[in-house]
Protein backbone atom coordinates (compact mmCIF):
# COMPACT_ATOMS: atom_id res chain seq x y z
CA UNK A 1 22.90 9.59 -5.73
CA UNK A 2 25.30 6.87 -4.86
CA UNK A 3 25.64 3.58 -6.61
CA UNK A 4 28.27 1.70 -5.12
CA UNK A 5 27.20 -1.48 -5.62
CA UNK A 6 29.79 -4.48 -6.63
CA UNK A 7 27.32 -6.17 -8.82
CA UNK A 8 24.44 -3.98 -10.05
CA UNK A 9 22.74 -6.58 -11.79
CA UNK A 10 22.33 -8.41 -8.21
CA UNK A 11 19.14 -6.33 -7.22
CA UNK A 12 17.24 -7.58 -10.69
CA UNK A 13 17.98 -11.09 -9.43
CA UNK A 14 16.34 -10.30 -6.17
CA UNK A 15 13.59 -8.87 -7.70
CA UNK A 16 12.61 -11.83 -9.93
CA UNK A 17 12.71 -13.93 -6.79
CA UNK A 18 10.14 -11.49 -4.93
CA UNK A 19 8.02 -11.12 -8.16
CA UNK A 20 7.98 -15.17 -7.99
CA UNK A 21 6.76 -15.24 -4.31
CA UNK A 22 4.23 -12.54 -5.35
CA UNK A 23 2.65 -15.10 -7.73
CA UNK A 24 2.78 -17.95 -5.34
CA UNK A 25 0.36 -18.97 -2.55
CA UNK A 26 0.13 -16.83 -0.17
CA UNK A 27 1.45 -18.03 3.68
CA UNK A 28 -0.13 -18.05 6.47
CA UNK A 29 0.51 -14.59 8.65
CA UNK A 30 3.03 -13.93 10.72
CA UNK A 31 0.54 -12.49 13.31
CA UNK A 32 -0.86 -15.58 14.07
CA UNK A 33 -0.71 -17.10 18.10
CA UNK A 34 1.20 -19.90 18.77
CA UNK A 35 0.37 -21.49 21.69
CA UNK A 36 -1.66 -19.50 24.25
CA UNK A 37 -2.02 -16.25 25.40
CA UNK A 38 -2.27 -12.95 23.66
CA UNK A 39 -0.62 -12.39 20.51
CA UNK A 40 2.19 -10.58 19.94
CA UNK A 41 1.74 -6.60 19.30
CA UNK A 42 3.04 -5.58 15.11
CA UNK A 43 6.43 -4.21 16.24
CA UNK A 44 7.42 -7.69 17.98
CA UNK A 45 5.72 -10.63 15.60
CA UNK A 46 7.79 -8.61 12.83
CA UNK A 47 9.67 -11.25 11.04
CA UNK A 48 11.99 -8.37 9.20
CA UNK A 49 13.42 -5.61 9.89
CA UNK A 50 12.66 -2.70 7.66
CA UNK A 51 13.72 0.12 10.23
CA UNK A 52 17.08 1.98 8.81
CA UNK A 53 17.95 4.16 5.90
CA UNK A 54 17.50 2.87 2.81
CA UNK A 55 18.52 4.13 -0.79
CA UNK A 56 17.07 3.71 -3.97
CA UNK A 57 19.33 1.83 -6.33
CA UNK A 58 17.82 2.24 -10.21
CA UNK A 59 18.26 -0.34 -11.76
CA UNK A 60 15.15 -0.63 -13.74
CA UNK A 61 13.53 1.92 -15.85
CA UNK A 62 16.30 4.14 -15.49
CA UNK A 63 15.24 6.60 -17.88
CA UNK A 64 11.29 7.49 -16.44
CA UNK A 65 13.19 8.03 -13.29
CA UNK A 66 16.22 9.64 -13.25
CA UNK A 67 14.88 12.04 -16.34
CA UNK A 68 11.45 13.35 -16.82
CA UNK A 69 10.38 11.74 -20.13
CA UNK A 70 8.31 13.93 -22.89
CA UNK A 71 4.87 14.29 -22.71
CA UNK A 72 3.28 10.39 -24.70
CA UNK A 73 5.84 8.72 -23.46
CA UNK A 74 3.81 5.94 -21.62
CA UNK A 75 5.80 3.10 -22.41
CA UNK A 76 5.10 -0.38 -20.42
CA UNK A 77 2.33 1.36 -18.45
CA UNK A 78 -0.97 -0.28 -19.37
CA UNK A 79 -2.64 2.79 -19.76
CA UNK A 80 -6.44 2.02 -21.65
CA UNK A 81 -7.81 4.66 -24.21
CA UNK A 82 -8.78 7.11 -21.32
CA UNK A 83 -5.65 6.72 -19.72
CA UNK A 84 -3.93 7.58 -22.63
CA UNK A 85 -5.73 10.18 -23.32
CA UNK A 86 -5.19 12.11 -20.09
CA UNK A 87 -1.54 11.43 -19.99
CA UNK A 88 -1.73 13.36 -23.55
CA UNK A 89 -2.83 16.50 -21.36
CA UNK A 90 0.21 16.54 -18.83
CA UNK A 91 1.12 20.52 -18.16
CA UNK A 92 3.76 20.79 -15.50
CA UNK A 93 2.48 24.56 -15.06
CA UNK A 94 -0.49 23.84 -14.55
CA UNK A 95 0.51 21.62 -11.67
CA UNK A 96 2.50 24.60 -10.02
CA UNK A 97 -0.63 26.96 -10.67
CA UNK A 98 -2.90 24.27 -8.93
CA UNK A 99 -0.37 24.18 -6.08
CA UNK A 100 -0.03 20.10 -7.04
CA UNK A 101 3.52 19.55 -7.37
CA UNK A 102 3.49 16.46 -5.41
CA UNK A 103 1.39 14.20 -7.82
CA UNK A 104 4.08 12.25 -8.73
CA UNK A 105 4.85 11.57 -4.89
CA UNK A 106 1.77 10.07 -3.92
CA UNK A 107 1.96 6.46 -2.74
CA UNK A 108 1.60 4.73 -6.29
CA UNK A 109 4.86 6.10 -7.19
CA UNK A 110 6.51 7.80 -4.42
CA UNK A 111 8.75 4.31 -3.91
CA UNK A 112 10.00 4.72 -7.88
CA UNK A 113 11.35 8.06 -6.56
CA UNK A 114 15.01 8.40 -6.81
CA UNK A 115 16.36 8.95 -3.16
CA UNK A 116 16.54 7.97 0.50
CA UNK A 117 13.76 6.49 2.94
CA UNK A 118 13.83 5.97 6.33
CA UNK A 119 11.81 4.06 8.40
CA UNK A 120 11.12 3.49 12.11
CA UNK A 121 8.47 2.38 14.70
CA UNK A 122 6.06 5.61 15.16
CA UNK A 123 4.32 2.87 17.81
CA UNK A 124 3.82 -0.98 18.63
CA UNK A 125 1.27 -1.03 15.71
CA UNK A 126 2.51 1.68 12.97
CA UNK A 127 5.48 2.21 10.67
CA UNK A 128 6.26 5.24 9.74
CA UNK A 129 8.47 5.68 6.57
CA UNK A 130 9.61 9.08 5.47
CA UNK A 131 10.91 10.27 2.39
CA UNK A 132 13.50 12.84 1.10
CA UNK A 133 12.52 12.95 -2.16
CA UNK A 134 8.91 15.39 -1.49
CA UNK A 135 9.37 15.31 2.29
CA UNK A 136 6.39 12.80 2.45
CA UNK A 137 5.64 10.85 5.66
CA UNK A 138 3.60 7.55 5.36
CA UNK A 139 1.81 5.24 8.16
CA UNK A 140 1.47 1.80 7.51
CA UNK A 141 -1.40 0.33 10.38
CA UNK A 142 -1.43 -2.83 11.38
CA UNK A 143 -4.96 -3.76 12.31
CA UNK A 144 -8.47 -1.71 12.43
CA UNK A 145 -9.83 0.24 9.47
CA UNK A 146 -9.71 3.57 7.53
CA UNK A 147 -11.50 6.04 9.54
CA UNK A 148 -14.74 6.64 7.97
CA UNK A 149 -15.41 10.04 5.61
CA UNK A 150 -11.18 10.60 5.29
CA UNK A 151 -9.60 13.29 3.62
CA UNK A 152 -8.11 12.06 0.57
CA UNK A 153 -3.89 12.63 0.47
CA UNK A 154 -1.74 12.12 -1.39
CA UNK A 155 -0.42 8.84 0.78
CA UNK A 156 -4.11 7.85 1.55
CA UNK A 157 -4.36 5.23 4.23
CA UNK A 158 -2.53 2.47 4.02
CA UNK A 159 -3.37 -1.04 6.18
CA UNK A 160 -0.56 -3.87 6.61
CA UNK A 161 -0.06 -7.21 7.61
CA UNK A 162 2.79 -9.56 8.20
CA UNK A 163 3.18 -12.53 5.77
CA UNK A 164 4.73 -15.07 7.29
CA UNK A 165 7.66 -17.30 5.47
CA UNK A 166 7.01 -20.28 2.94
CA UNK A 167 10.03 -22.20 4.38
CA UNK A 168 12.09 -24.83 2.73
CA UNK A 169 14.81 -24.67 0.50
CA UNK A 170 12.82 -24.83 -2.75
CA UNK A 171 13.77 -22.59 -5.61
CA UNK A 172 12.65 -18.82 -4.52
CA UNK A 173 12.60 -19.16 -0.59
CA UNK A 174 12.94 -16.45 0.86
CA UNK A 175 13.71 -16.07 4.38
CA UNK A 176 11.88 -14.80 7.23
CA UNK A 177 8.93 -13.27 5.79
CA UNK A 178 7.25 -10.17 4.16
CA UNK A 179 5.25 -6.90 4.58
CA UNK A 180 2.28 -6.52 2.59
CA UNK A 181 0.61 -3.09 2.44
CA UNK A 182 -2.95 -2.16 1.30
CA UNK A 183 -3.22 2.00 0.36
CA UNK A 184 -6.94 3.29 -0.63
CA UNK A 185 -7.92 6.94 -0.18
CA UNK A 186 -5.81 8.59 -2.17
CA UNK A 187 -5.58 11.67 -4.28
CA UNK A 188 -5.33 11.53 -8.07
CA UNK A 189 -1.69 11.32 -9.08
CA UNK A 190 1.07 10.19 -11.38
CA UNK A 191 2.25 6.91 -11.99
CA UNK A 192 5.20 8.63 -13.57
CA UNK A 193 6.54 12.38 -13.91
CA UNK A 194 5.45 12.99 -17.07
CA UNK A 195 1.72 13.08 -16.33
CA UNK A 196 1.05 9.03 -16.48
CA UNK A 197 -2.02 9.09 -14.16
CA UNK A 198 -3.78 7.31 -11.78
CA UNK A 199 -6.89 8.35 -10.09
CA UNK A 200 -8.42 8.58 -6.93
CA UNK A 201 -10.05 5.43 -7.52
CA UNK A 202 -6.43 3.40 -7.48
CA UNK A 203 -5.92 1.05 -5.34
CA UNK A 204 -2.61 -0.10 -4.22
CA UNK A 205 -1.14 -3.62 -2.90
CA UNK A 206 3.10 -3.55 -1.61
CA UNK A 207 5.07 -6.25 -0.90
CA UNK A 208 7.76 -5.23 1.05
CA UNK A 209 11.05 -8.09 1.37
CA UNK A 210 14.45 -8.08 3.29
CA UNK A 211 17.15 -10.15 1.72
CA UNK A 212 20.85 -10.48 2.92
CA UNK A 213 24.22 -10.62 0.54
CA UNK A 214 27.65 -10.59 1.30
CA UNK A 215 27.00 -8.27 3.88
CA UNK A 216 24.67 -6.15 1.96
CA UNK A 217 20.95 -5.43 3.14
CA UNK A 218 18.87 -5.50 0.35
CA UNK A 219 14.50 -4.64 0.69
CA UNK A 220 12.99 -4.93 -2.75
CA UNK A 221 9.42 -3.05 -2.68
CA UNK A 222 7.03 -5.03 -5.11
CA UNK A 223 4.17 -2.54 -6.01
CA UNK A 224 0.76 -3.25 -7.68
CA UNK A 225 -1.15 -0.54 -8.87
CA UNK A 226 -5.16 -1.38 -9.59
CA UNK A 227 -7.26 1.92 -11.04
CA UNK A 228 -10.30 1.08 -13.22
CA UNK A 229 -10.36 4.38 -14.37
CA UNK A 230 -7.06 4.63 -16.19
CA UNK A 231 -5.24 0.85 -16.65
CA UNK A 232 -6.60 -1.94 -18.33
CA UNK A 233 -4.74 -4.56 -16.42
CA UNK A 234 -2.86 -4.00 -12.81
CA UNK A 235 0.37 -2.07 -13.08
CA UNK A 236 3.39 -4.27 -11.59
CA UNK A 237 6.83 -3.07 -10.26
CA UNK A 238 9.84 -3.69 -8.40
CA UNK A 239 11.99 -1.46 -6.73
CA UNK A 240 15.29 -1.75 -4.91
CA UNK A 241 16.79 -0.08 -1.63
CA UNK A 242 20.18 -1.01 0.25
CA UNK A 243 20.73 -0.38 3.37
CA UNK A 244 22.96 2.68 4.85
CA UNK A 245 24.64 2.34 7.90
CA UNK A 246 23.94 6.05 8.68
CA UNK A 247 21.55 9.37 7.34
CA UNK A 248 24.60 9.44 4.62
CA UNK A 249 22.97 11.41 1.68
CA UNK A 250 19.69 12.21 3.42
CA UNK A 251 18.81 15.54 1.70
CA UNK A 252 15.27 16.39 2.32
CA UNK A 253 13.78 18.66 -0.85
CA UNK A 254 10.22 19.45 -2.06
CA UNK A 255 8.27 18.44 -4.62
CA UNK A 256 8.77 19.51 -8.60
CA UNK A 257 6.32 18.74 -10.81
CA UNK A 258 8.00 18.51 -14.52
């Protein structure tokens, strides 16, 4: 995977700013009317633009993503006793005998996958973001609900809303806006390759930010895992993607499990 960034420290930086927005009030939407008449449909009251290719630049927790670590290994995640204990059981095999290779590709973790995303407009009111990395496919909706009695998948559903700007120039601005995304639904998975789980009772909050630098587009990808079952406290992460200018790189492959 490429890395040609002039300054890879410049991502962490942008990453402490969106973790810092995370903890502040939260703005009012960006889907709001102003003035009368209808408001705008998703695709035109967006106050970023996410569509593109983007690719993952690691720059945090380099080693539980570019390697698989050993089996324990749990490090940072705050995994309580049961947690712990069913990380303790990972068997890659027995993920290729179940046919569930992909459980480290599911939503919670599929953005701390090493590779390429793209995403585009599937309609007025739905993102679509692919990946190469498992050939997964999710829809972000922007209004209604989950559709009643769902199949659990390994994306779930996933609901999102604009957040609209804090404005100003104090410290941590950011321009524009933000995506937030809300995933429920989903199938048990891993938080991390080496069998760090999460269940199907996770629930999943993104925060998804554009930022411009010296001619670089930057989207940092805050994620916030929630799972009763397995963490004692919420799960926090950052992730960074720059910008292509093409499908450079883009090399679809299926999921591995170990």
């Amino acid at each position: 995977m490429s890395r040609n960034v002039q300054n890879p420290m410049r991502p962490t930086v942008f990453a402490a700013l969106a973790l810092a927005l995370l903890l502040a009030p939260t703005g009012v939407s960006a889907q709001g009317r102003r003035g009368g008449g209808p408001p705008p449909v998703p695709r035109q009251a967006a106050p970023i633009d996410l569509t593109g290719t983007w690719v993952s630049i690691v720059t945090e927790d380099w080693r539980f993503r570019m390697m698989t670590p050993p089996k324990g290994d749990y490090n940072s995640v705050p995994l309580n006793a049961e947690g712990r204990r069913v990380a303790d059981t990972w068997d890659p095999a027995r993920d290729r005998r179940s046919g569930e290779e992909c459980r480290w590709y599911g939503a919670a973790s599929i953005m701390s996958v090493p590779g390429r995303v793209k995403i585009s407009w599937a309609d007025d009111a739905t993102l679509r973001m692919e990946t190469d990395a498992g050939m997964q496919t999710r829809l972000f909706h922007f209004g209604g609900a989950p559709p009643a009695r769902a199949e659990r998948s390994w994306q779930g559903y996933s609901s999102a809303r604009w957040r609209a700007s804090r404005g100003g120039m104090e410290p941590g601005s950011l321009p524009g806006g933000s995506l937030e995304v809300h995933t429920s639904n989903l199938r048990p998975g891993y938080l991390r390759r080496n069998g760090v789980p999460y269940s199907q009772n996770a629930d999943l909050t993104e925060y998804y930010y554009v930022l411009e630098d010296a001619g670089t587009t930057w989207m940092i990808v805050v994620t916030v895992v929630e799972d009763p079952l397995y963490l004692a406290q919420p799960f926090v992460t950052s992730r960074q993607f720059m910008k292509q200018a093409d499908d450079t790189g883009w090399n679809p492959s299926p999921c591995t499990a170990g």
